[in-house]
Protein backbone atom coordinates (compact mmCIF):
# COMPACT_ATOMS: atom_id res chain seq x y z
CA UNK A 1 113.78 56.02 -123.77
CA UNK A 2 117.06 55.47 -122.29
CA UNK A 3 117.88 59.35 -121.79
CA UNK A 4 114.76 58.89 -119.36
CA UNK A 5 115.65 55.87 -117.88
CA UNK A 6 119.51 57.97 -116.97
CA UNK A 7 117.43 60.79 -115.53
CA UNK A 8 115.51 59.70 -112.91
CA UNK A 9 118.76 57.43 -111.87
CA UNK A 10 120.84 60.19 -111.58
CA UNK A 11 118.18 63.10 -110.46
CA UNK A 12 116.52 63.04 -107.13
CA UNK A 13 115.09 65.37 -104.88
CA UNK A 14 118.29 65.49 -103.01
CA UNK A 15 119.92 67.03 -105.75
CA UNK A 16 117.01 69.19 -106.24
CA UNK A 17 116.93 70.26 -102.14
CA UNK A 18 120.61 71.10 -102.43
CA UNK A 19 120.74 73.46 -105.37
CA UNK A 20 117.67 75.34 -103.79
CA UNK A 21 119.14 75.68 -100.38
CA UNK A 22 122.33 77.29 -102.46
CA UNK A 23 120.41 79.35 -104.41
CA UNK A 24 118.65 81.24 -101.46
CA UNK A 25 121.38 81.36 -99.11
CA UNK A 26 123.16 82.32 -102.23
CA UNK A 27 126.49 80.74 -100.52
CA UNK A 28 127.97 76.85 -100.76
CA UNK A 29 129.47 77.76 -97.27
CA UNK A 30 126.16 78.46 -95.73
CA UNK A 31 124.17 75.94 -97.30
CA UNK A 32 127.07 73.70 -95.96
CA UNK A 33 125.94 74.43 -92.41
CA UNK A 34 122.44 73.87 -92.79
CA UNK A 35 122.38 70.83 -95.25
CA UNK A 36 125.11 69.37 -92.92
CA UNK A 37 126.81 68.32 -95.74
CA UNK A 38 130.70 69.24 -97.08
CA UNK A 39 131.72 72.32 -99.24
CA UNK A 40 133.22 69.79 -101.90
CA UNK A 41 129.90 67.47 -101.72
CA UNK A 42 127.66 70.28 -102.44
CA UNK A 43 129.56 71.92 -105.59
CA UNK A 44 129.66 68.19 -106.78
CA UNK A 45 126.15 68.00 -106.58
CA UNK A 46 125.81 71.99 -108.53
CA UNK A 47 128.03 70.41 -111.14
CA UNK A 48 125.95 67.11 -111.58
CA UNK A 49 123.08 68.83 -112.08
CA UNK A 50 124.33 71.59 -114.73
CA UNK A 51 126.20 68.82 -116.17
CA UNK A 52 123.02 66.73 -116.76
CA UNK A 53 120.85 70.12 -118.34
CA UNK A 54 124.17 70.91 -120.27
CA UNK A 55 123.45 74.77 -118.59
CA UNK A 56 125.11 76.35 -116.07
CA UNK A 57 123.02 77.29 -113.22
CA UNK A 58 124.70 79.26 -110.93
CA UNK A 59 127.54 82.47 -111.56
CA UNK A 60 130.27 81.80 -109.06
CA UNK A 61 132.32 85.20 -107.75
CA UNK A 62 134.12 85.74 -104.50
CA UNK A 63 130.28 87.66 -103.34
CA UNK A 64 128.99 84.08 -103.75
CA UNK A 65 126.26 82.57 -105.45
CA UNK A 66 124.41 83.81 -107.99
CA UNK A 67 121.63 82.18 -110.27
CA UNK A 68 121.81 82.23 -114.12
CA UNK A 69 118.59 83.31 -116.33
CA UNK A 70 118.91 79.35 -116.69
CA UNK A 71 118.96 79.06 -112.61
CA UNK A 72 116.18 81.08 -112.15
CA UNK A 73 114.10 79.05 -114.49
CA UNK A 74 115.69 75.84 -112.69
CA UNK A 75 114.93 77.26 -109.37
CA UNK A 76 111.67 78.41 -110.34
CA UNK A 77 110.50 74.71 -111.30
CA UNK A 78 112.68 72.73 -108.59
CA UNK A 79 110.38 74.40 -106.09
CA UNK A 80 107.33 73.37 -106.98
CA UNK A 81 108.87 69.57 -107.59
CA UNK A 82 110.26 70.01 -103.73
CA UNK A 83 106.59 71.09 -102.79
CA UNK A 84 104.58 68.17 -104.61
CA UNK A 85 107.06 65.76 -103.29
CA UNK A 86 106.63 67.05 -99.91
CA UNK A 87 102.45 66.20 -100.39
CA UNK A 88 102.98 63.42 -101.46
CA UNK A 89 104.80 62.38 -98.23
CA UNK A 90 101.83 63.13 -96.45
CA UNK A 91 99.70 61.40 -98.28
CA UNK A 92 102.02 58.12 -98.01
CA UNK A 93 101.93 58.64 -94.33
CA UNK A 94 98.02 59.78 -93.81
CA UNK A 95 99.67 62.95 -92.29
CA UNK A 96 97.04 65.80 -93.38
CA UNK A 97 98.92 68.55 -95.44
CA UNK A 98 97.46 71.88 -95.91
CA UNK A 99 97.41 73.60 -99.58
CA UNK A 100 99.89 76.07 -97.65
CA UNK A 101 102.00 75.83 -94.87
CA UNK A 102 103.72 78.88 -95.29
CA UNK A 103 101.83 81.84 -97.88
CA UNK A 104 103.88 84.45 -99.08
CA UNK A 105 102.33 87.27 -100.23
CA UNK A 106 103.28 90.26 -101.72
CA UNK A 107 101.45 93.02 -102.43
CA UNK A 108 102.22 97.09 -103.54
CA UNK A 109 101.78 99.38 -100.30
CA UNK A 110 99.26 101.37 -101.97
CA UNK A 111 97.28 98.21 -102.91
CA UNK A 112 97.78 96.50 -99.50
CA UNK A 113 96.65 99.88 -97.56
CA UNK A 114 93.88 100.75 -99.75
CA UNK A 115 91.62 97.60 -100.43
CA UNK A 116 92.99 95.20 -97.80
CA UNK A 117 94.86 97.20 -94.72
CA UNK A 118 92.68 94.90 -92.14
CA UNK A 119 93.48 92.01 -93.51
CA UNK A 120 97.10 92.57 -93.42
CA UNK A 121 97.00 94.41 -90.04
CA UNK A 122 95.98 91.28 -88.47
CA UNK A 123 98.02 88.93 -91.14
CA UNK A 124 101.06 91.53 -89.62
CA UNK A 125 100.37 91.02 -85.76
CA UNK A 126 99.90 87.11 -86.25
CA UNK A 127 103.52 86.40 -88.31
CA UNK A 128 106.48 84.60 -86.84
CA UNK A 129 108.67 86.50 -89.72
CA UNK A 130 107.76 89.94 -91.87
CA UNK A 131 110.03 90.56 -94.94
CA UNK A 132 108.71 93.83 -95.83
CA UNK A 133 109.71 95.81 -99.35
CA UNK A 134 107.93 98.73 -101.26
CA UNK A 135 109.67 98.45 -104.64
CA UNK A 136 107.44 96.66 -107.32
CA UNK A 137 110.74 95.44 -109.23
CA UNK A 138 111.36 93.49 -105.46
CA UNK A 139 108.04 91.82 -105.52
CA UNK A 140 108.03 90.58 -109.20
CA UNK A 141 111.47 89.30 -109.06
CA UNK A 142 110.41 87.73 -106.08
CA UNK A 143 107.20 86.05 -108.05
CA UNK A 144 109.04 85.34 -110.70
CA UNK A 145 111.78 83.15 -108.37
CA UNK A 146 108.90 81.37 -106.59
CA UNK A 147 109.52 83.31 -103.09
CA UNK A 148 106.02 84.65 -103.33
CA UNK A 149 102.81 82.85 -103.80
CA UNK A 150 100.47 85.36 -104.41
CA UNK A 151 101.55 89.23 -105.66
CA UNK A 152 99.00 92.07 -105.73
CA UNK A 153 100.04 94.24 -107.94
CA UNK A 154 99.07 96.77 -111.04
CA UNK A 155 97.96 94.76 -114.06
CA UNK A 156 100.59 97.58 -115.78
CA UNK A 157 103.48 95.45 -114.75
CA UNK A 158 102.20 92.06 -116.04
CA UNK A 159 104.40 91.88 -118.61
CA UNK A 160 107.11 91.65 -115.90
CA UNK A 161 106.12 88.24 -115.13
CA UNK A 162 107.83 85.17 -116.64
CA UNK A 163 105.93 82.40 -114.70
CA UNK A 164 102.54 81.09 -115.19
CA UNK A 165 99.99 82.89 -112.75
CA UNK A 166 96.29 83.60 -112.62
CA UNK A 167 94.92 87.06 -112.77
CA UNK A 168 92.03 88.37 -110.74
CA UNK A 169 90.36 91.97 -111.26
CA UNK A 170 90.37 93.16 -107.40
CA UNK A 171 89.13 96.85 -108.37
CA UNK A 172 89.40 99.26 -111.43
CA UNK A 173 90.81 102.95 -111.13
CA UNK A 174 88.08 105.54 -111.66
């Protein structure tokens, strides 16, 4: 009981924010600009957390940043925490939260032309920010990180995918 007692003292959503912010900017020097916080404070904060899990999570080079298969797992998880915590704000302050702010989709071209090209037409036109990418390896990696919320996709590459997701049959090849 006292190992759980020592984790929530030492782990917070702080800790949590920070390593995600690192792992997408991929940088400690650019996550220092937008987390307004010091280089040295932020690596302290890395190290407290791989120290706690006993794994590293991050491979430092001179390139920057770069999550470990234990990081992506890590990062994978610490979003979701970050996004439950954020509901749970608005609920403490009767603020009305939406299932999703932000939806990230991604989807194969051929898919995304061929059953649904209105849909994303207008999805398209409507966007403050497009990240566009053809290559299926992109899009599952992407998944797999948490960067997408929904992928369309062939049910070949399922076996690709190393989080928990929900299949739906959208059409079957003749």
């Amino acid at each position: 009981m006292g190992r759980y007692l020592f984790m929530y003292e030492s782990l917070n959503i702080d800790l949590l924010y920070v390593f995600t912010t690192v792992a997408e900017l991929k940088s400690i020097n650019k996550s220092s600009d937008v987390l307004l916080l010091s280089q040295p404070a932020i690596s302290k904060k890395i190290k407290q957390l791989e120290d706690y899990f006993g794994k590293k999570l991050f491979i430092r080079s001179p390139r920057g940043m770069a999550l470990t298969p234990a990081g992506k797992l890590f990062y994978s998880q610490s979003k979701k925490v970050i996004h439950d915590f954020n509901s749970l704000y608005h609920l403490e302050n009767d603020q009305p939260c939406s299932k999703f702010s932000e939806l990230h989709i991604g989807a194969l071209d051929s898919i995304a032309s061929l059953l649904y090209s209105g849909f994303f037409i207008e999805a398209l036109s409507k966007a403050e920010q497009v990240v566009l990418t053809n290559k299926v390896t992109d899009l599952i990696n992407d998944f797999n990180l948490g960067n997408l919320d929904v992928i369309f996709m062939d049910e070949y590459f399922e076996n690709e995918l190393t989080t928990n997701f929900e299949k739906y049959f959208l059409q079957a090849e003749p």
